[in-house]
N, C-alpha and C. Protein backbone atom coordinates (compact mmCIF):
# COMPACT_ATOMS: atom_id res chain seq x y z
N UNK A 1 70.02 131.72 5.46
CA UNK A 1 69.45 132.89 6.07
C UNK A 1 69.59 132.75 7.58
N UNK A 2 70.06 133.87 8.22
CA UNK A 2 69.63 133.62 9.76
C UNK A 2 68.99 133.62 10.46
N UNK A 3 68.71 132.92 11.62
CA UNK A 3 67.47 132.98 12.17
C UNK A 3 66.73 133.88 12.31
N UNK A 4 67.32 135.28 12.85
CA UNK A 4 67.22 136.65 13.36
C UNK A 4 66.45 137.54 11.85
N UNK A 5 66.77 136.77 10.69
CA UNK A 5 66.19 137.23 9.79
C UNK A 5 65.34 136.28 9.02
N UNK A 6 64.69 135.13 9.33
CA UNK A 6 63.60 134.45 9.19
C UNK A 6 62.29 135.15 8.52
N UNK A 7 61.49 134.64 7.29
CA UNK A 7 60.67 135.30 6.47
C UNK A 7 59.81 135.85 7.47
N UNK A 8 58.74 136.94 7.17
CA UNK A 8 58.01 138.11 7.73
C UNK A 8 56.77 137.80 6.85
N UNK A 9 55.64 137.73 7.55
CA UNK A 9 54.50 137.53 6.95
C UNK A 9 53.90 135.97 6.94
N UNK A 10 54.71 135.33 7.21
CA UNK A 10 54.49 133.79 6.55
C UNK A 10 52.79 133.50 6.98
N UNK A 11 52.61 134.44 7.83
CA UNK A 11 50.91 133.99 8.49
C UNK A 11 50.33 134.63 7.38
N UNK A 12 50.22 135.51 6.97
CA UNK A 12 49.30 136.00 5.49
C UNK A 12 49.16 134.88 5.05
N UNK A 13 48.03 134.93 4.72
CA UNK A 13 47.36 133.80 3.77
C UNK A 13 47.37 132.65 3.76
N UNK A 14 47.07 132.46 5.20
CA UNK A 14 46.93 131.09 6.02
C UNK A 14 45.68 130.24 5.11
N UNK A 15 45.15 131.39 4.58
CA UNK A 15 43.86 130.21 3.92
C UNK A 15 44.47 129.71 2.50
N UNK A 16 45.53 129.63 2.30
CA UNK A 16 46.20 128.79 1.00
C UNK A 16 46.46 129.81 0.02
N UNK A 17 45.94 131.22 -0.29
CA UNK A 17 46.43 131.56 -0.88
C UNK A 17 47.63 131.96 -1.65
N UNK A 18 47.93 132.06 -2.68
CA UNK A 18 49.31 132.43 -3.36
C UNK A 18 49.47 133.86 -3.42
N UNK A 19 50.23 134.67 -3.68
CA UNK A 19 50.84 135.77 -3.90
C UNK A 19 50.64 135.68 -5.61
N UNK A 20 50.18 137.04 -6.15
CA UNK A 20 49.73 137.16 -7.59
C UNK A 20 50.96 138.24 -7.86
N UNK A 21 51.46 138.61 -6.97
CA UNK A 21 53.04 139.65 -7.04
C UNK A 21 53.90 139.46 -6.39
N UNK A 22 55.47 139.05 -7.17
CA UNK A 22 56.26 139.50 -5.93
C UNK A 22 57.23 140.48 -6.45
N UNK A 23 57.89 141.16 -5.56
CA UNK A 23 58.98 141.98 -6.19
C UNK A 23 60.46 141.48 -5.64
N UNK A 24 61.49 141.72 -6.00
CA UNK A 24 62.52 141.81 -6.36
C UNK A 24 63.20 143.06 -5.73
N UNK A 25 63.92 143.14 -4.24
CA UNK A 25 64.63 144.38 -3.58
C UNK A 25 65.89 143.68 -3.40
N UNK A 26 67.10 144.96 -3.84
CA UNK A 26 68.13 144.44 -3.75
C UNK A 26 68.68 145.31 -2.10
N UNK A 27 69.11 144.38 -1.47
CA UNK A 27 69.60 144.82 0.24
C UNK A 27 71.09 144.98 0.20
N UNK A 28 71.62 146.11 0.84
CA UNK A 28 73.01 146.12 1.54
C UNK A 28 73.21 146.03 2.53
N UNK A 29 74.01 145.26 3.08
CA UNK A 29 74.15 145.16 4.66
C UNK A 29 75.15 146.25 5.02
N UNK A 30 75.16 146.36 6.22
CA UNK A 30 76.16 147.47 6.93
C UNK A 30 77.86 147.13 6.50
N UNK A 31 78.02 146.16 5.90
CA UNK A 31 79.76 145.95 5.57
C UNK A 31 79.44 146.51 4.06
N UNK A 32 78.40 146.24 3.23
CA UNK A 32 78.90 146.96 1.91
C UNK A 32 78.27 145.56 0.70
N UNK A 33 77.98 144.68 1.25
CA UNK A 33 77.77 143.80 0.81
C UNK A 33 76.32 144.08 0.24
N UNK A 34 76.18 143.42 -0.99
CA UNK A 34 74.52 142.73 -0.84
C UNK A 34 73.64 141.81 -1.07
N UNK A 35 72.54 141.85 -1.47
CA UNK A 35 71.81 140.48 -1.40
C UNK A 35 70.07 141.12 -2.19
N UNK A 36 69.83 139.63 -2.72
CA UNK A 36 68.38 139.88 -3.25
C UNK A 36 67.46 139.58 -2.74
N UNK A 37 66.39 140.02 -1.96
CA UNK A 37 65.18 139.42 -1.40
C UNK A 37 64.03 139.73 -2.47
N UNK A 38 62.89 138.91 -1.96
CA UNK A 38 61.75 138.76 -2.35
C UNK A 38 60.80 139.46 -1.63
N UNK A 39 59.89 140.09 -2.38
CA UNK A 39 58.68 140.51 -1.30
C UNK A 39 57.22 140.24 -1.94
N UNK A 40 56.49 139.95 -1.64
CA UNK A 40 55.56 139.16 -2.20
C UNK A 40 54.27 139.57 -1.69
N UNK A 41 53.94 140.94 -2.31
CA UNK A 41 53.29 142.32 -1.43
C UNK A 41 53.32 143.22 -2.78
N UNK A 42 52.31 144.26 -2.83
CA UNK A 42 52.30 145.27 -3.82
C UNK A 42 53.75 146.12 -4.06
N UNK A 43 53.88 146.82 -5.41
CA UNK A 43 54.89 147.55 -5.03
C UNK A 43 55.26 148.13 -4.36
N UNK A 44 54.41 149.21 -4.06
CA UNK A 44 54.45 150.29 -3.01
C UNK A 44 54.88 149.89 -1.48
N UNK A 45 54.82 148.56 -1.31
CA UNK A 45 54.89 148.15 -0.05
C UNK A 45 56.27 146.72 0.32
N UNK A 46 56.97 146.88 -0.87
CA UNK A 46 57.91 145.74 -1.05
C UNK A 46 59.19 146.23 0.04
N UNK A 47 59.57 147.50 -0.18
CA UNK A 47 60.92 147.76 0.07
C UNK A 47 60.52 147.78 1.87
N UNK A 48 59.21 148.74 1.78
CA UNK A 48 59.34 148.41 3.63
C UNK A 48 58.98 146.99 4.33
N UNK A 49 58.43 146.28 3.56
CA UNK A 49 58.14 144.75 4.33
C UNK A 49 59.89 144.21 4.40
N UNK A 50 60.59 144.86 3.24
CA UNK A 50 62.08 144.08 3.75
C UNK A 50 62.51 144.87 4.68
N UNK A 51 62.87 145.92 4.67
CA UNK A 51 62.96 146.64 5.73
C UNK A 51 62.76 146.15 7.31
N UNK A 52 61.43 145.89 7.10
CA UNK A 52 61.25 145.21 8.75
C UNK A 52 61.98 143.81 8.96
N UNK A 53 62.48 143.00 7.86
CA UNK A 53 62.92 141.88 8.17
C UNK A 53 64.32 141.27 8.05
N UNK A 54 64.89 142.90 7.92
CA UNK A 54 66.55 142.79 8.38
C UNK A 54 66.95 143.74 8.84
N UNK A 55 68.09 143.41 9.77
CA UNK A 55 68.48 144.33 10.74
C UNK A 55 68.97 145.62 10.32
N UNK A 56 68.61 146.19 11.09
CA UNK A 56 68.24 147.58 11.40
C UNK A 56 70.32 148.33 11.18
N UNK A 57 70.29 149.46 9.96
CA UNK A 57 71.33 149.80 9.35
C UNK A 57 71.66 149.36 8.00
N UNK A 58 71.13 148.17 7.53
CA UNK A 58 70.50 147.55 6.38
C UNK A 58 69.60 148.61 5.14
N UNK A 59 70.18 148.63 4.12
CA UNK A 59 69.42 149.74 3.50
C UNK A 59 68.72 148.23 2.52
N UNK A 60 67.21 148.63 1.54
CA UNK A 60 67.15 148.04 0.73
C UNK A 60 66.17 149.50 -0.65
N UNK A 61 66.53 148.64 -1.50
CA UNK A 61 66.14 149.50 -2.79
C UNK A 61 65.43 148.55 -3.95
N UNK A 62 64.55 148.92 -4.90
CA UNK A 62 63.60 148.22 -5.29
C UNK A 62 64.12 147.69 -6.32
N UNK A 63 64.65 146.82 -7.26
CA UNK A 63 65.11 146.66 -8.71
C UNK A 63 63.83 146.73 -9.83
N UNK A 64 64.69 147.11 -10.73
CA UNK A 64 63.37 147.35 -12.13
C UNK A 64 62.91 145.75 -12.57
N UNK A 65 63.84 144.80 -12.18
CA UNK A 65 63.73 143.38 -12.66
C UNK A 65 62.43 143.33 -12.57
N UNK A 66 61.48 142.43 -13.37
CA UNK A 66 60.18 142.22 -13.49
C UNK A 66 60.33 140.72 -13.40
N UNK A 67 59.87 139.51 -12.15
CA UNK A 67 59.57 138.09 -12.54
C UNK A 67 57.99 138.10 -13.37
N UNK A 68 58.54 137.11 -14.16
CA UNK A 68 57.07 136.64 -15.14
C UNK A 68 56.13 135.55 -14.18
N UNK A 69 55.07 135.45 -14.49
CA UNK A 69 53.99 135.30 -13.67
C UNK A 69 54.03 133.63 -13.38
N UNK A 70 54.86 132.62 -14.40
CA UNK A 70 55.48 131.47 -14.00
C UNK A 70 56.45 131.69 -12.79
N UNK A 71 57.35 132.09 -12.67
CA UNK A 71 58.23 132.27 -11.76
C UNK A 71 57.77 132.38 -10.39
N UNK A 72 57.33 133.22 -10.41
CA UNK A 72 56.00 133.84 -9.53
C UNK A 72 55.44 132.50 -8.82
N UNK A 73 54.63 131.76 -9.69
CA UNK A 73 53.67 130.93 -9.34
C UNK A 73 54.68 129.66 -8.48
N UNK A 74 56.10 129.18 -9.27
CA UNK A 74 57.00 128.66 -9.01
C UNK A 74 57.21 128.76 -7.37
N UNK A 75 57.21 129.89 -7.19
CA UNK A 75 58.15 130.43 -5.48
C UNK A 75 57.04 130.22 -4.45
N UNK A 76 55.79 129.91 -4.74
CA UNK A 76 54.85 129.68 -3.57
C UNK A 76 55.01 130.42 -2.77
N UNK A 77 54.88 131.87 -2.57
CA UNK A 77 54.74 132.47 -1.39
C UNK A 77 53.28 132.85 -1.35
N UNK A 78 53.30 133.17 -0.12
CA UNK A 78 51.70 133.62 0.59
C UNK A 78 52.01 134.81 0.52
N UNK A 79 50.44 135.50 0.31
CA UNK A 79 51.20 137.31 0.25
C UNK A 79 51.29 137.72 1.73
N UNK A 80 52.01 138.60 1.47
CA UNK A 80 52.62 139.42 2.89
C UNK A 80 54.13 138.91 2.99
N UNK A 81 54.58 137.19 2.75
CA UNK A 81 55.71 137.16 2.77
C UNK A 81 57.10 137.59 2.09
N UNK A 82 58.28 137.51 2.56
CA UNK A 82 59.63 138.22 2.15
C UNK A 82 59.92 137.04 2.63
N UNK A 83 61.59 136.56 1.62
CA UNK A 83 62.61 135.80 1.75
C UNK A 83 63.54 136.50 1.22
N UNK A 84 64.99 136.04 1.44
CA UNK A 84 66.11 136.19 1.03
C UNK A 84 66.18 135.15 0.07
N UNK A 85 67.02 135.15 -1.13
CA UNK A 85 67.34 134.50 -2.24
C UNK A 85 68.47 134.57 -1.52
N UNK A 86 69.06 132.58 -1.39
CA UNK A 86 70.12 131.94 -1.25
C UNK A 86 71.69 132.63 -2.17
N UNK A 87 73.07 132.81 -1.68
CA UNK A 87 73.25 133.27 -2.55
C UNK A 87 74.01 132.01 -3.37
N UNK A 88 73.63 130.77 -3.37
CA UNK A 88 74.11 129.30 -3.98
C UNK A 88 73.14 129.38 -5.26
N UNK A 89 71.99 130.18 -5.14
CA UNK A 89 70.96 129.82 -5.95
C UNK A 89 70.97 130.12 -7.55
């Protein structure tokens, strides 16, 4: 990931909490390309938290994919945060 696009939120839930949701937005960059991020935030509020955390011309859109609540627990995010899924991963 690049610096310039470094996770958003990471201060949410400084008091240890976990994220009980995350969603699944799939991003295109301005060449055509894309990519899967994480948002780890209600639905309603997934696609714009990625939004703010890639550059600007960047479209993103929500996928129907559902992670199960292991998976979930797996990724340790704090709520409020977004990552990009590696694409090695």
């Amino acid at each position: 990931m690049d610096e310039d696009r470094d996770k958003k939120g990471a201060s949410c839930g400084d008091d240890g909490s976990m994220a009980s949701e995350v969603h699944l937005v799939r991003v295109t960059t301005d060449d055509g390309e894309w990519r899967i991020w994480l948002a780890a935030t209600d639905r309603d509020h997934a696609v714009d938290s990625v939004l703010d955390a890639i550059p600007e011309g960047w479209t993103a859109s929500l996928m129907k994919n559902k992670l199960s609540a292991v998976d979930i627990a797996n990724l340790h995010m704090q709520p409020g945060e977004v990552r990009e899924i590696p694409n090695d991963a």
